[in-house]
Protein backbone atom coordinates (compact mmCIF):
# COMPACT_ATOMS: atom_id res chain seq x y z
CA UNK A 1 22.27 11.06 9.65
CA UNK A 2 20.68 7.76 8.91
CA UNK A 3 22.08 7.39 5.36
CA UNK A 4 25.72 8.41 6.70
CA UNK A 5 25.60 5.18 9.21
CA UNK A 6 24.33 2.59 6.74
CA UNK A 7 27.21 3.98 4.35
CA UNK A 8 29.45 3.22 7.45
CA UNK A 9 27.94 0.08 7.79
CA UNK A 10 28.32 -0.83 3.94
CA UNK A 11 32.10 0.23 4.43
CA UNK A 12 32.77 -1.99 7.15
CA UNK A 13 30.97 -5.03 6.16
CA UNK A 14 33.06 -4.26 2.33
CA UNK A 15 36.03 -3.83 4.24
CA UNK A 16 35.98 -6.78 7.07
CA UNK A 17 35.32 -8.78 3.44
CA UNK A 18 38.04 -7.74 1.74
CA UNK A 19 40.49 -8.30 4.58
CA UNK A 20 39.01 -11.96 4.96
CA UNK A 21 39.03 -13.04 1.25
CA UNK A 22 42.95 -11.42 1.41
CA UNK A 23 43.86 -13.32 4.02
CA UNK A 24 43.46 -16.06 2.47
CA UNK A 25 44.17 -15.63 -1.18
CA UNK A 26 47.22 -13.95 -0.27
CA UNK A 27 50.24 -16.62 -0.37
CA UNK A 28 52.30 -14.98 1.87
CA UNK A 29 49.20 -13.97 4.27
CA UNK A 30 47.74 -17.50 3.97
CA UNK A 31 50.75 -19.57 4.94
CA UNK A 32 51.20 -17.15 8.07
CA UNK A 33 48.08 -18.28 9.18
CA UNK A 34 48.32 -21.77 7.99
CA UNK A 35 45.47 -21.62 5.33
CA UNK A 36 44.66 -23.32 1.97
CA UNK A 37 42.14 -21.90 -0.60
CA UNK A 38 38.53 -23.87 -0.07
CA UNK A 39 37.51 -26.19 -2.77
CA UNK A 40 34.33 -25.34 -5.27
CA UNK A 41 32.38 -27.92 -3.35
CA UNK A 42 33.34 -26.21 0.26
CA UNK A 43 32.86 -23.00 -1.09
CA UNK A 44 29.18 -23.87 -1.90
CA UNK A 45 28.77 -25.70 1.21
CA UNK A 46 29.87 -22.67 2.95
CA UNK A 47 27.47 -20.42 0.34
CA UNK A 48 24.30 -22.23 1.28
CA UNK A 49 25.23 -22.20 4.99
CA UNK A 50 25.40 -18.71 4.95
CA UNK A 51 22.45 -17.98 2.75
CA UNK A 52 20.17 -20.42 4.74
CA UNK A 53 19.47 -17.62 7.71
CA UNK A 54 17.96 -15.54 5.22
CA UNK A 55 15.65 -18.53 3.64
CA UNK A 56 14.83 -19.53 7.06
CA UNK A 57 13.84 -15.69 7.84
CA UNK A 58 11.81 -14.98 4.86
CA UNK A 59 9.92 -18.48 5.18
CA UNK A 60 9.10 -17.61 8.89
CA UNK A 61 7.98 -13.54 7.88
CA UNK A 62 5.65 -15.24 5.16
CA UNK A 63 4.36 -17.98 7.93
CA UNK A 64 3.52 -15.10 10.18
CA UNK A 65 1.44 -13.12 7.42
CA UNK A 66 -0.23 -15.93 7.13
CA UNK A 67 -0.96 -17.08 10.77
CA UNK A 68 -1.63 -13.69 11.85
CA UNK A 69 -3.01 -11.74 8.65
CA UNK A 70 -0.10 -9.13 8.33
CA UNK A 71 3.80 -9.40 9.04
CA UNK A 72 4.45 -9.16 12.45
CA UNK A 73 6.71 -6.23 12.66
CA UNK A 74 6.95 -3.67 9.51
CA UNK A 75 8.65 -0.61 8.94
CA UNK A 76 6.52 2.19 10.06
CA UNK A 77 6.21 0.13 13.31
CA UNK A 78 9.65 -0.44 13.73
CA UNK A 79 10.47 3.53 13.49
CA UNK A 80 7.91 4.75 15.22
């Protein structure tokens, strides 16, 4: 049952994606909803603001294995 949600999850997330990047690659989609392609330098900007959560996540799981001498949550706690 679990691996039939994430694979709904994956299909969504691929999905919601794929409707996004369409929208605006897609002249006659784009100029409906008054868009213009992002430049390289916007699409990085817009790369390392999305990517930062994770950084900021991993940095702060490491900072707790060190502060308190294990992660604070892991998985056999979580699904239990």
């Amino acid at each position: 049952m679990v691996y039939l949600a994430i694979n709904i999850y994956y299909g969504a997330f691929l999905l919601g994606t794929i409707m996004q990047v369409g929208i605006v690659f897609i002249p006659g989609v784009s100029q409906i909803f008054s868009l213009t392609a992002l430049a390289p330098k916007q699409w990085a900007v817009t790369f390392l603001a999305s990517i930062a959560p994770i950084i900021i996540m991993e940095f702060q799981k490491k900072l707790n294995e060190i502060v308190f001498g294990k992660p604070v949550y892991t998985y056999k706690e979580i699904r239990n």
